[in-house]
N, C-alpha and C. Protein backbone atom coordinates (compact mmCIF):
# COMPACT_ATOMS: atom_id res chain seq x y z
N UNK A 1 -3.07 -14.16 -24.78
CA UNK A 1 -2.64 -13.87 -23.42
C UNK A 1 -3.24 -14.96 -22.52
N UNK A 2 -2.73 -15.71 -21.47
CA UNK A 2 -2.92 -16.34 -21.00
C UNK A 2 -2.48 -15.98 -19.16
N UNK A 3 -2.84 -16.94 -18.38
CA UNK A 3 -2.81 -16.37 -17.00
C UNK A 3 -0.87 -16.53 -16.19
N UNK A 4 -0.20 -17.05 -16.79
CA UNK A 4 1.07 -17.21 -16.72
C UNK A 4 1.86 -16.06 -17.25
N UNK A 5 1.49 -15.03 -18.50
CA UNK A 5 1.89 -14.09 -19.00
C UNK A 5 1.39 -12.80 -18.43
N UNK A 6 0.15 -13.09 -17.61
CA UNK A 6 -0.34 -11.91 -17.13
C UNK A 6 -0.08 -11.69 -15.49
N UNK A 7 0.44 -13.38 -15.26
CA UNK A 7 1.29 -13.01 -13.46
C UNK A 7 2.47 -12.48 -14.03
N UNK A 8 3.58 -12.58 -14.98
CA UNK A 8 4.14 -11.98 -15.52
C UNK A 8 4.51 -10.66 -15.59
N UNK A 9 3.52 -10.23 -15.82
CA UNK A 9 2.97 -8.40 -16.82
C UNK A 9 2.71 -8.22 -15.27
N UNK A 10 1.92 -8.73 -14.50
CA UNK A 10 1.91 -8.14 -13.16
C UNK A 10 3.43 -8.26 -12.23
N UNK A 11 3.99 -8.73 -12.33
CA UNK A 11 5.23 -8.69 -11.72
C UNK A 11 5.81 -7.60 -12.33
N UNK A 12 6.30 -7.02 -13.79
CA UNK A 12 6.86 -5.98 -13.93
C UNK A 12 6.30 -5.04 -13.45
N UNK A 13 4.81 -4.82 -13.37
CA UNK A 13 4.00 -3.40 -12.66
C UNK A 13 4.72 -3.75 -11.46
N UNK A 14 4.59 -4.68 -10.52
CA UNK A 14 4.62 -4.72 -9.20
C UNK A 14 6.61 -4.03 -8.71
N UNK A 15 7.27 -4.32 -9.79
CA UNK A 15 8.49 -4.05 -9.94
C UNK A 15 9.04 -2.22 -9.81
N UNK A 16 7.76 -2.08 -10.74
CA UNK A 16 7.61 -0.53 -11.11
C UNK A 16 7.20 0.43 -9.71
N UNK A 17 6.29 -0.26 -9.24
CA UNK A 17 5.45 0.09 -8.60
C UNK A 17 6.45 -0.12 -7.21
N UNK A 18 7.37 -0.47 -6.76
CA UNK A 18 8.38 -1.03 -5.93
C UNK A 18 8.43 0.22 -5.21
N UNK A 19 8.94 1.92 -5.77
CA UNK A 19 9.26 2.67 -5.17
C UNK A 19 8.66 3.52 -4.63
N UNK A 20 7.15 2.86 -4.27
CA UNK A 20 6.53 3.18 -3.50
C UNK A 20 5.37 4.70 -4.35
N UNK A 21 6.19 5.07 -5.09
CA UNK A 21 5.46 6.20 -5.51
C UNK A 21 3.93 5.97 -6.08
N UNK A 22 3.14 7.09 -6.53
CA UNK A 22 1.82 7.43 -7.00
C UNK A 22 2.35 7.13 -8.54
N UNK A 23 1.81 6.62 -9.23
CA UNK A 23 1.82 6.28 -10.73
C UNK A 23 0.82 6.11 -11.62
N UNK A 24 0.83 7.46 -12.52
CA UNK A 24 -0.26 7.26 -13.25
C UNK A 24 -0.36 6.18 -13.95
N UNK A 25 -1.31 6.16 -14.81
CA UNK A 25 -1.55 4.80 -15.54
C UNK A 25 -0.80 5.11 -16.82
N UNK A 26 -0.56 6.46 -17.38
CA UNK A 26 0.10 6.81 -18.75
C UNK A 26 1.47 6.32 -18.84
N UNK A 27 2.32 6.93 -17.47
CA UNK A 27 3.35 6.88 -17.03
C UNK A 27 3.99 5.13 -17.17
N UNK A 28 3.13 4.26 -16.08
CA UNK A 28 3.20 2.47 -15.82
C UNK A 28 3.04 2.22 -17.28
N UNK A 29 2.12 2.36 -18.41
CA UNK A 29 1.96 2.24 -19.64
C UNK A 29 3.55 2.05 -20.37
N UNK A 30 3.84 3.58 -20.48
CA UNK A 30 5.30 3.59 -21.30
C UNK A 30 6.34 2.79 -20.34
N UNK A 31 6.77 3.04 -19.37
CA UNK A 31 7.87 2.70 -18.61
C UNK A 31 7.82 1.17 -18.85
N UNK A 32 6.24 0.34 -18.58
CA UNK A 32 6.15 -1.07 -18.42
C UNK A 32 6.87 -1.70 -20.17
N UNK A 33 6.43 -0.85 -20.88
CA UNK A 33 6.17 -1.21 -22.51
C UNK A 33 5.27 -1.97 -22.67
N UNK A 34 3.73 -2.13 -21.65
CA UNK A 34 2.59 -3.67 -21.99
C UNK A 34 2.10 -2.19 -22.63
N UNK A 35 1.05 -3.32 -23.98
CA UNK A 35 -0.11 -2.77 -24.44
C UNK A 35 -1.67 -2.61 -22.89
N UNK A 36 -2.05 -1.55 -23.68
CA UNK A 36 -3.68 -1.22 -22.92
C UNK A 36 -3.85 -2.74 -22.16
N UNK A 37 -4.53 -3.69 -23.15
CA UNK A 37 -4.85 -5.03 -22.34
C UNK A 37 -4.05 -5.71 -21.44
N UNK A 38 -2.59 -5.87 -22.11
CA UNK A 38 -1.99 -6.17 -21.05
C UNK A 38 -1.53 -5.50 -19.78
N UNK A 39 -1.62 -4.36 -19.84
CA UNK A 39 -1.53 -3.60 -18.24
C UNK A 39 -2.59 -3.54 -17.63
N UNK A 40 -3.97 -3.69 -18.33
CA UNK A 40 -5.17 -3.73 -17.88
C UNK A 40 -4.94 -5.30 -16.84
N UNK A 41 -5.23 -6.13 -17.86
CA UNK A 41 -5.26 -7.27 -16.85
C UNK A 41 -4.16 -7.44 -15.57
N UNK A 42 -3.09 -6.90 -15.91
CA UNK A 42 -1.77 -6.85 -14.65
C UNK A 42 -2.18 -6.23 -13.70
N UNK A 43 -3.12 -5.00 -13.86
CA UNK A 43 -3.72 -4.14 -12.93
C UNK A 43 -4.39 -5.01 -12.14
N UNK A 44 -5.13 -5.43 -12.70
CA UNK A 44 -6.64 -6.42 -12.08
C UNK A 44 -5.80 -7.35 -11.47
N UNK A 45 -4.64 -8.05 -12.02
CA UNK A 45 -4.67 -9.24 -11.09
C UNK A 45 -4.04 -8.45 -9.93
N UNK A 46 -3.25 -7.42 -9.62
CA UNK A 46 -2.56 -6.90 -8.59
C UNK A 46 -3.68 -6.26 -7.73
N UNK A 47 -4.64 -5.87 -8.10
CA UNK A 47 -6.24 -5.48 -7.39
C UNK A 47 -7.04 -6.74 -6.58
N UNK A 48 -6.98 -7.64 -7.48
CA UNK A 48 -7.58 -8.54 -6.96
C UNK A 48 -7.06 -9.30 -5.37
N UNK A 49 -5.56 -8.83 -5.37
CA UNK A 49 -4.82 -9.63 -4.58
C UNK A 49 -4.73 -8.41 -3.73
N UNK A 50 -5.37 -7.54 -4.06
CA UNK A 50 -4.94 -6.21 -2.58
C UNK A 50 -3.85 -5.64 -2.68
N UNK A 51 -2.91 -5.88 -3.61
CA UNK A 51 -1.44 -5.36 -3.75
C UNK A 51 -1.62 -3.64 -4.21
N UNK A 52 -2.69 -3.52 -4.20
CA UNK A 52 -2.45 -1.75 -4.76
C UNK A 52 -3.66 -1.14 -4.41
N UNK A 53 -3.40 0.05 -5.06
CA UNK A 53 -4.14 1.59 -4.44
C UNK A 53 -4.52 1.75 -6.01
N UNK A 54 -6.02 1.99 -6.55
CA UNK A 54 -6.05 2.87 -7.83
C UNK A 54 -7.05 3.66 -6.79
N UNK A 55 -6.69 5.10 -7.54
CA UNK A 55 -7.64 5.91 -7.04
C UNK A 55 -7.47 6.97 -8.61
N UNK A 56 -8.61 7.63 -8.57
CA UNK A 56 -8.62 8.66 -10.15
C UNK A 56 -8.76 10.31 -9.59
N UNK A 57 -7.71 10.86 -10.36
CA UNK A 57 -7.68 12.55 -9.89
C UNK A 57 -7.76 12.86 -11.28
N UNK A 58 -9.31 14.35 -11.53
CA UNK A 58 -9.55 14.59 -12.63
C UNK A 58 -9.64 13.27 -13.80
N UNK A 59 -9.04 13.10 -14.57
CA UNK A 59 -9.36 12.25 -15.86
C UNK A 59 -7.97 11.65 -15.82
N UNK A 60 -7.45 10.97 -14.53
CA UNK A 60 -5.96 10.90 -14.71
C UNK A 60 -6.23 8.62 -13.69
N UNK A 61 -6.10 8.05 -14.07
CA UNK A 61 -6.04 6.98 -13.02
C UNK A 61 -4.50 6.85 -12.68
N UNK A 62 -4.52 6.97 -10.99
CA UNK A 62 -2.97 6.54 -10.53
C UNK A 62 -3.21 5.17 -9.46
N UNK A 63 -2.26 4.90 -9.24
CA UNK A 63 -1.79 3.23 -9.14
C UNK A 63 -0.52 3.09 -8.30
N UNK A 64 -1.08 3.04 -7.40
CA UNK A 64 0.39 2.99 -6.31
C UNK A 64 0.18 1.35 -5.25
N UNK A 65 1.00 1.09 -4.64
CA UNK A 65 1.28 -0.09 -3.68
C UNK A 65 0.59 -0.53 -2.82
N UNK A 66 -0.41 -0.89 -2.27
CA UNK A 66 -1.15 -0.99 -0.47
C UNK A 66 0.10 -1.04 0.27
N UNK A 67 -0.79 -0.63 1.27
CA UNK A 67 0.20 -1.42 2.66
C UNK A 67 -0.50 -1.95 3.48
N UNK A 68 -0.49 -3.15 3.20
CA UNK A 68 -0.94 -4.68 4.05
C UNK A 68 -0.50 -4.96 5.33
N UNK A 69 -0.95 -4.74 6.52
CA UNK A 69 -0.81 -4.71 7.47
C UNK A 69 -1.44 -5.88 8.29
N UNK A 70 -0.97 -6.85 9.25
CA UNK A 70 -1.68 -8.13 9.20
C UNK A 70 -0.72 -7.87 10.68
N UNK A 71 -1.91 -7.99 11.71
CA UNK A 71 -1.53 -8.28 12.93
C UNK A 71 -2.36 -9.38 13.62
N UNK A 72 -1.40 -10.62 14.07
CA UNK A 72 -1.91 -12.27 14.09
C UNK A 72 -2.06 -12.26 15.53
């Protein structure tokens, strides 16, 4: 895996993740078809960039969109 395959793997989350909804991580898993690592790292790079929300209910991690708000 390299960093070109994993802006990649983050673009399909970010795709998924489009309709705004709450998404567990089980759910983004199957729908995406990435293995563990590769949704792991897609996560992170979409975290890193502020593009999302993880928050954990009970033993469940969900994964939804930010909303970036930038007033210049």
């Amino acid at each position: 895996m390299n960093k070109s395959e994993i802006g990649l793997n983050a673009g399909k989350v970010w795709q998924l993740l489009s309709d705004y909804a709450k998404w567990s991580y089980g759910a983004l898993k199957r729908k995406s078809g990435l293995k563990d690592k590769e949704l792991g790292a897609a996560i992170g790079w979409l975290a890193r960039e502020d593009k999302i929300v993880l928050s954990q209910e009970e033993d469940e991690l969900y994964i939804s969109l930010g909303v970036n708000v930038y007033i210049g």
